[in-house]
Protein backbone atom coordinates (compact mmCIF):
# COMPACT_ATOMS: atom_id res chain seq x y z
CA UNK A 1 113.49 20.17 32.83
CA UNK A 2 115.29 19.36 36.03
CA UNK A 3 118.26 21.30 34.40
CA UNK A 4 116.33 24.19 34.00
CA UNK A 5 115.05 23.98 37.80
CA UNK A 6 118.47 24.16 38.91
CA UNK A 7 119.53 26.79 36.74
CA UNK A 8 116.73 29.20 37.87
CA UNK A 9 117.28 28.13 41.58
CA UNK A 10 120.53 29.05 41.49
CA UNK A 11 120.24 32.57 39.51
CA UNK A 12 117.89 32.99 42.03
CA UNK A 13 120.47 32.73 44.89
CA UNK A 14 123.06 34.16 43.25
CA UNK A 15 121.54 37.59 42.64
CA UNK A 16 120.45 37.83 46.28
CA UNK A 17 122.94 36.71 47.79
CA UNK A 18 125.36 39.23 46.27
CA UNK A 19 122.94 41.86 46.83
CA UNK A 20 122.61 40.34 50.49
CA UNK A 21 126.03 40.21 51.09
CA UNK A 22 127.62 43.25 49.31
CA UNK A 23 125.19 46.01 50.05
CA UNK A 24 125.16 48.14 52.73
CA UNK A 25 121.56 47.98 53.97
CA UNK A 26 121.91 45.67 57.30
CA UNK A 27 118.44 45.93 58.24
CA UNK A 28 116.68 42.72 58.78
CA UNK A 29 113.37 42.53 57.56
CA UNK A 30 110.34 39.99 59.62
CA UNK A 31 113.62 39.79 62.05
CA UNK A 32 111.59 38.25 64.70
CA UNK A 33 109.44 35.89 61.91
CA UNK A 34 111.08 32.24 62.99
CA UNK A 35 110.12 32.48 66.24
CA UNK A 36 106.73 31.34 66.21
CA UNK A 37 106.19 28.14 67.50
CA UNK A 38 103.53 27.65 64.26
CA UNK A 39 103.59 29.60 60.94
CA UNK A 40 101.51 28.86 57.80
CA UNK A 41 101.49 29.46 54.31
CA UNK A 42 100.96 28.28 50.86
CA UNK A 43 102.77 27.27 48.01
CA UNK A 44 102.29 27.38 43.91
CA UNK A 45 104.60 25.36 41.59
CA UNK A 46 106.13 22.94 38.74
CA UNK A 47 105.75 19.54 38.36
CA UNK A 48 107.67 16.98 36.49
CA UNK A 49 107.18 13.14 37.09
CA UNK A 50 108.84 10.45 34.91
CA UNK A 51 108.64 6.25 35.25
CA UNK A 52 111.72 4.44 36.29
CA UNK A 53 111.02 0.56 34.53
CA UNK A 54 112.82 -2.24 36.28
CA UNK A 55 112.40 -5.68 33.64
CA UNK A 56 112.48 -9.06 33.52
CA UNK A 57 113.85 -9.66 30.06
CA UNK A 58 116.43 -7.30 28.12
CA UNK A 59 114.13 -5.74 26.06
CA UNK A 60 114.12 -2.15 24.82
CA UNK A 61 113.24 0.36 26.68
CA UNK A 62 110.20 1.40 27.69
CA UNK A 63 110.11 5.13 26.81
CA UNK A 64 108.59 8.07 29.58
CA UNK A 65 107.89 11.34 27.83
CA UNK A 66 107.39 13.48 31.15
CA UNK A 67 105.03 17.43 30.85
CA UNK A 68 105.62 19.83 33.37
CA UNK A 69 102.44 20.51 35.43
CA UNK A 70 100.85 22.28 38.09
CA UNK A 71 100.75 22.15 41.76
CA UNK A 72 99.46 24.00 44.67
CA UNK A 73 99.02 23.32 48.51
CA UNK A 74 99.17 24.54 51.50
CA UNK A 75 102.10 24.92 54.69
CA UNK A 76 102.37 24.16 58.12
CA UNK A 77 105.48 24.79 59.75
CA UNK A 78 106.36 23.69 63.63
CA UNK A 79 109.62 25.18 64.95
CA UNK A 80 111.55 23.06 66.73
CA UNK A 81 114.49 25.37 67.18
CA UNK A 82 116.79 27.82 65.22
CA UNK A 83 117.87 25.56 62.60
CA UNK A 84 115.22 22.46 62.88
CA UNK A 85 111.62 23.25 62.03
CA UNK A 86 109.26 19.89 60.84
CA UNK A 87 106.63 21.07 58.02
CA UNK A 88 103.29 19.30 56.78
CA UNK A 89 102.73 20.50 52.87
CA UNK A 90 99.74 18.83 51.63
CA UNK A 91 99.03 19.60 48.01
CA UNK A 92 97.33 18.93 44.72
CA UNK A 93 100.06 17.95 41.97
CA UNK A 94 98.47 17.24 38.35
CA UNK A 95 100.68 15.95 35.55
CA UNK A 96 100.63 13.47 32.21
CA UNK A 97 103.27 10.99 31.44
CA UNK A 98 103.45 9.66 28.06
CA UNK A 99 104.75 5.76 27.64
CA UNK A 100 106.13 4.74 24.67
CA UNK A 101 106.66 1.02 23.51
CA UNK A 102 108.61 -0.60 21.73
CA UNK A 103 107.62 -3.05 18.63
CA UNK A 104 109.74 -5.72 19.64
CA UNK A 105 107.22 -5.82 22.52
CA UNK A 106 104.79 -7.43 20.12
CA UNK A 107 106.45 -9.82 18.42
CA UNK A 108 104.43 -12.27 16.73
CA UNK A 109 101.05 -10.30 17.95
CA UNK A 110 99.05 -7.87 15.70
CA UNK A 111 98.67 -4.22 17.46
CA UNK A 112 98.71 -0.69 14.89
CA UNK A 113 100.17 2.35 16.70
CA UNK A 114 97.80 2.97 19.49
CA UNK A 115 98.78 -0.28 20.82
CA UNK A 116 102.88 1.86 21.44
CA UNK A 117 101.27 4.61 23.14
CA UNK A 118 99.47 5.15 26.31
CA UNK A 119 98.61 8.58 27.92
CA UNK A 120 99.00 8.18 31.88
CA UNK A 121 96.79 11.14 33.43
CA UNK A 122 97.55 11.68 36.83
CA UNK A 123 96.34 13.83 39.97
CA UNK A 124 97.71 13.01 43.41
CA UNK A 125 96.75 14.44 46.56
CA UNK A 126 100.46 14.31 48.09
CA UNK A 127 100.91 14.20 51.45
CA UNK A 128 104.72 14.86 52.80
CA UNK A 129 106.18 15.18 56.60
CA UNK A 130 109.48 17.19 55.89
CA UNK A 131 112.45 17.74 58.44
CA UNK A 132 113.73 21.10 57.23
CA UNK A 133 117.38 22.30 58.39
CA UNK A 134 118.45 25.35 57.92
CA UNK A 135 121.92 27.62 58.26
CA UNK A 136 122.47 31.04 60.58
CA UNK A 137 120.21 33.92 59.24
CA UNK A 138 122.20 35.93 56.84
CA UNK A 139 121.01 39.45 56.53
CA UNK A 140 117.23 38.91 54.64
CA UNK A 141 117.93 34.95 53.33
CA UNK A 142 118.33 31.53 54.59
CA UNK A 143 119.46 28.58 52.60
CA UNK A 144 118.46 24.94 53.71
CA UNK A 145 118.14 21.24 52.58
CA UNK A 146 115.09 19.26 53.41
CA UNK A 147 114.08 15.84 53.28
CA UNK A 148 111.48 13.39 54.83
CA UNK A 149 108.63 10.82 53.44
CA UNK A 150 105.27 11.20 52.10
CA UNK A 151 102.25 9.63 50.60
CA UNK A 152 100.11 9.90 47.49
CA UNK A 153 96.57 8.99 46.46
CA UNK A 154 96.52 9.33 42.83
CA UNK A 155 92.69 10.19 41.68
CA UNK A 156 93.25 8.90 38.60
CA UNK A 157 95.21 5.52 38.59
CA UNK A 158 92.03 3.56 38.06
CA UNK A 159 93.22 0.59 40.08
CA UNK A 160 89.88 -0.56 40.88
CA UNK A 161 88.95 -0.71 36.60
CA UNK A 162 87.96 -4.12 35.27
CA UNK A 163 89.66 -3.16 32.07
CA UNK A 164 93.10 -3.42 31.02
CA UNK A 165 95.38 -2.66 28.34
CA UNK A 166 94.23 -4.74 25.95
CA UNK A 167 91.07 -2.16 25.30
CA UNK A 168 93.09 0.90 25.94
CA UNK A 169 93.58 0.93 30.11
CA UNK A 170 96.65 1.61 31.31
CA UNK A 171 96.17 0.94 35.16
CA UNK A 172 98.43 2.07 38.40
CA UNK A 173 98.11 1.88 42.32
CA UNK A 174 96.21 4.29 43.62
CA UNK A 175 98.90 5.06 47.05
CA UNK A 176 102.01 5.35 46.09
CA UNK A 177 105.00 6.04 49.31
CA UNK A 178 107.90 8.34 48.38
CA UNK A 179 111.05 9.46 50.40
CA UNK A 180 111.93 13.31 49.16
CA UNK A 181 115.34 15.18 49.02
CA UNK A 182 115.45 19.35 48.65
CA UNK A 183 117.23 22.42 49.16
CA UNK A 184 115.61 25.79 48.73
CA UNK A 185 116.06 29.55 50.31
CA UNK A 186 114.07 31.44 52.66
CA UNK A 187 113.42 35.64 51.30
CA UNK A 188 112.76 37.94 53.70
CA UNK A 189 110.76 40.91 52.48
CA UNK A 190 108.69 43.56 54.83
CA UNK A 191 105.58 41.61 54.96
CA UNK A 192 106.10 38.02 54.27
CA UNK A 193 108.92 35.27 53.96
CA UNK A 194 109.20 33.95 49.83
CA UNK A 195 110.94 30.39 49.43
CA UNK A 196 111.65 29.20 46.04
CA UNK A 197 112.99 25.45 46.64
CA UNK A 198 113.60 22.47 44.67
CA UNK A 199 112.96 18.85 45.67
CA UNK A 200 113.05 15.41 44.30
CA UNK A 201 110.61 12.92 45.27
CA UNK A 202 111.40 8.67 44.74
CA UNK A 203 108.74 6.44 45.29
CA UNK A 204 109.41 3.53 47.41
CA UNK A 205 106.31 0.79 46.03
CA UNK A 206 105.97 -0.72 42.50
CA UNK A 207 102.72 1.13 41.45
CA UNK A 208 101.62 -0.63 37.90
CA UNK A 209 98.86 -2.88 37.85
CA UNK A 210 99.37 -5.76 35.68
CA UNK A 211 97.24 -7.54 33.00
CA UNK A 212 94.87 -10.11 33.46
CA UNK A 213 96.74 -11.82 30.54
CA UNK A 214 100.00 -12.92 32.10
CA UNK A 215 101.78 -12.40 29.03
CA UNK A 216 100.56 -9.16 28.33
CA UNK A 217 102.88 -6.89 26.02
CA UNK A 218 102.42 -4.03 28.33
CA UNK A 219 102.88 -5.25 31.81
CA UNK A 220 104.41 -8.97 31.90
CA UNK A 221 108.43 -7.88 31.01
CA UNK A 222 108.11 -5.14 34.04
CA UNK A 223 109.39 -6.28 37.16
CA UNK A 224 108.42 -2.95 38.85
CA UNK A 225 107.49 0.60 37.56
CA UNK A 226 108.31 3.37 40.13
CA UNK A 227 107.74 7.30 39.96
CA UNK A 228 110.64 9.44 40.76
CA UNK A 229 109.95 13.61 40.04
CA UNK A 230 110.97 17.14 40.32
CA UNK A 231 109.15 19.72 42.43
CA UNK A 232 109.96 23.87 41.72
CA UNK A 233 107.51 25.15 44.74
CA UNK A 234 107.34 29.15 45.50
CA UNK A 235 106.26 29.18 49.13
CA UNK A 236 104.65 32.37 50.50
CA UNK A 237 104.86 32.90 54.63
């Protein structure tokens, strides 16, 4: 998946940019757009979250199967000067991770193949600060990396539910920190400004919730359990 994001991202440039940069047409289009002090906007994207397992004991791995899901939110954009501007992106991101354990987990315990699989459901309201930095204008684009920190509160992570694993509950932390990394381009068309941009998000705080039963299969070889994920966003100024 994050293969494909980069691949589109960068047919995406590529096209424009040699359009951009080997046509004749020099007129600049929204040429006076950046110079708000505040601009807003909203976004529509991809999603793909995966597990990174840290363990106590060399035991197989535990498996991630990661879906691609959905996210909108909204943009607010403060200019700081030509190339600086700090943005607030608040946004709904809902996706499904699938873990996948392995029998050796389970030695010497009975368990049937439910007891391997658990569905993680999860819908965060993610919260990020952003410093965005961008090159000169060049004709009607403008690349730029971005980075910064944000926060999650996952709707779903049932952190606060009595029951564990051992009738079915797979439980996480409901906030969740993350620093993010990006690049994307800015599109300048008559009437708006379209960014297609790519980022990668790496949470900071161990977010499972362990068993009551200190020597649970599920949770008692995991030292820590950390999201790390892919955003595709299409922005729309």
């Amino acid at each position: 998946m994050k293969r494909v994001f980069v691949i589109l991202i960068l047919l995406i440039a590529s096209q424009t940019v040699s359009a951009q940069l080997f046509s004749k047409e020099k007129i600049k289009n929204n040429e006076n757009f950046d110079k708000a002090l505040l601009s807003w906007g909203f976004f529509l994207g991809l999603n793909n979250y995966d597990y990174q397992f840290n363990y106590e004991e060399d035991l197989e791995d535990i498996l991630v199967e990661t879906n691609v899901g959905f996210s909108v939110g909204l943009v607010s954009n403060l200019r700081i000067n030509e190339h600086l501007d700090l943005r607030f992106e608040p946004g709904l991101y809902i996706t499904q991770r699938n873990i996948q354990y392995d029998p050796s987990y389970f030695n010497g315990l009975e368990f049937n193949d439910s007891d391997l699989l658990r569905e993680v459901k999860s819908t965060y309201v993610h919260f990020p600060l952003l410093l965005k930095i961008s090159t000169k204008r060049l004709n009607n684009f403008k690349p730029f990396i971005v980075g910064g920190i944000s926060t999650s509160l996952n709707l779903s992570s049932n952190e606060e539910n009595p029951d564990d694993n051992s009738v079915g509950q797979f439980r996480t932390k409901k906030n969740v920190l993350f620093y993010e990394l990006g690049f994307g381009i800015d599109f300048y068309n008559q009437w708006f400004k379209f960014t297609p941009s790519i980022r990668g998000i790496f949470a900071l705080n161990d977010e499972i919730v362990r068993d009551v039963d200190p020597n649970s299969p599920w949770t008692s070889n995991v030292t820590s359990m950390k999201t790390r994920g892919v955003f595709l966003n299409f922005t729309f100024q």
